[in-house]
C-alpha atoms as a PDB file:
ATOM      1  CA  UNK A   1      -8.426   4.136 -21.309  1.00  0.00           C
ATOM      2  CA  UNK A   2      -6.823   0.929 -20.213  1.00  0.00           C
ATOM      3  CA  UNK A   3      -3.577   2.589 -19.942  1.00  0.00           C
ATOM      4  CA  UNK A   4      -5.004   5.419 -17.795  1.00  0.00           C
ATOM      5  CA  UNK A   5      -6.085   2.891 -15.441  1.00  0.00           C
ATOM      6  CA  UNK A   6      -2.738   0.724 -15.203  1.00  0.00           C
ATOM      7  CA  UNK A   7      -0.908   4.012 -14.767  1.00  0.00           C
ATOM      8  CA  UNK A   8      -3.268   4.848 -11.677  1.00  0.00           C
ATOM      9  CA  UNK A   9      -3.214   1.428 -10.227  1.00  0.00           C
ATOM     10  CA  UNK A  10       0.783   1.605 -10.415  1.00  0.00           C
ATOM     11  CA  UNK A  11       1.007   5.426  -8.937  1.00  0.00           C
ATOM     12  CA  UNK A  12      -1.488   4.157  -5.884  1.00  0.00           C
ATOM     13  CA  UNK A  13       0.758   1.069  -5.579  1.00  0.00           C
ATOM     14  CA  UNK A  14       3.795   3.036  -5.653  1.00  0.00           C
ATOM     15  CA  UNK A  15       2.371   5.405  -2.777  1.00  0.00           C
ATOM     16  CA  UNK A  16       1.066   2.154  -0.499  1.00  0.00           C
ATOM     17  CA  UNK A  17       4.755   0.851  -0.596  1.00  0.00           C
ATOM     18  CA  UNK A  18       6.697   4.124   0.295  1.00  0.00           C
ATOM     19  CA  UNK A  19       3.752   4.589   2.892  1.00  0.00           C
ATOM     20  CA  UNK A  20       4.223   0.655   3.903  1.00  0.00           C
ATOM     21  CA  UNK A  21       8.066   0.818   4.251  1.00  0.00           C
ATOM     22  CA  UNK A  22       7.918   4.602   6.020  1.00  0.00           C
ATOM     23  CA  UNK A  23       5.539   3.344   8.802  1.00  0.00           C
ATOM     24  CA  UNK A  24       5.831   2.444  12.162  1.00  0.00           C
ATOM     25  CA  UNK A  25       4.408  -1.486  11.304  1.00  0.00           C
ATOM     26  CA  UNK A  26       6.992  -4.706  12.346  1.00  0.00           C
ATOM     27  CA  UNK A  27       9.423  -5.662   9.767  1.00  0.00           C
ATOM     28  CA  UNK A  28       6.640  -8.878   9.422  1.00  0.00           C
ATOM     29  CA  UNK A  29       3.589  -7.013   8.511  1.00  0.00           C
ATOM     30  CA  UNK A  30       5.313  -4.631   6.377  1.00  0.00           C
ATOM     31  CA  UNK A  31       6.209  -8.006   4.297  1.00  0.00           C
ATOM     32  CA  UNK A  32       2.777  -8.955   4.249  1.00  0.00           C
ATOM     33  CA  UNK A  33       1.399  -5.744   3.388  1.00  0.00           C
ATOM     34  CA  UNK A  34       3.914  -5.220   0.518  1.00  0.00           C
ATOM     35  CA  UNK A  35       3.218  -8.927  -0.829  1.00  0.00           C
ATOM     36  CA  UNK A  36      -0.490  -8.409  -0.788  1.00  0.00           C
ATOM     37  CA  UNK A  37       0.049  -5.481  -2.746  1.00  0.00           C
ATOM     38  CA  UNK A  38       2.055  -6.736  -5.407  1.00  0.00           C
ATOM     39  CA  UNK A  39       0.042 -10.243  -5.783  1.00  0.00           C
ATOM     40  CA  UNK A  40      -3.408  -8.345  -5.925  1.00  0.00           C
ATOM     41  CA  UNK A  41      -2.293  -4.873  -7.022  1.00  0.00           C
ATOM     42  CA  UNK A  42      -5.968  -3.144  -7.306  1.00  0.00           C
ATOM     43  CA  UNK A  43      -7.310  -4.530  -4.242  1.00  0.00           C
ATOM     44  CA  UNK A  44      -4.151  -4.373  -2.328  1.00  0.00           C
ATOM     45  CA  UNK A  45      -3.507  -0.603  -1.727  1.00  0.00           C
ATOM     46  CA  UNK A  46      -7.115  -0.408  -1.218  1.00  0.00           C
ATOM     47  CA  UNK A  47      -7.347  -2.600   1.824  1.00  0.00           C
ATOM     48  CA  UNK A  48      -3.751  -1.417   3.466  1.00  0.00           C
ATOM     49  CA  UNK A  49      -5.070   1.959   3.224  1.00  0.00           C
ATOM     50  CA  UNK A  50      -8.686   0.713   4.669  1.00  0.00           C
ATOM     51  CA  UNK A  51      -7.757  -1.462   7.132  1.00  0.00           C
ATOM     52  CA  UNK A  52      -3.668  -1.726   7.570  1.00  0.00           C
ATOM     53  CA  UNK A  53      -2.626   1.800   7.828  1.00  0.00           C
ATOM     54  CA  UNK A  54      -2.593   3.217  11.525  1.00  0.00           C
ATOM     55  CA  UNK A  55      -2.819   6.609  12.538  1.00  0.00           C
ATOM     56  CA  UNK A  56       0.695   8.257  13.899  1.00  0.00           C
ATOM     57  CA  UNK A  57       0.563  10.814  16.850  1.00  0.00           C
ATOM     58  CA  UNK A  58       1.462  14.120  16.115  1.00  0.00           C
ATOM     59  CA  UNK A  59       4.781  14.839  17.093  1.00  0.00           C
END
């Protein structure tokens, strides 16, 4: 079960970075973002995709 869980944690951190570095943030908040991510990894993606991640206009 533990492994289950580390495996999710790592495939939703995974996602929040390529979605981090793909994004339209500055070069300085993508840094943050991506630091907060690895130093708290469960709580991290969770709160970029909460509060960090901006919506894009349709193109």
């Amino acid at each position: 079960m533990e492994f289950l869980f580390t495996a999710f944690v790592a495939i939703f951190d995974i996602v929040a970075i390529v979605d981090i570095l793909r994004g339209g943030l500055p070069v300085e908040k993508k840094f943050l973002w991506i630091a907060l991510v690895f130093i708290v990894p469960v709580v991290g993606f969770m709160l970029y995709f909460l509060l960090g991640k901006t919506e894009q206009p349709a193109a």
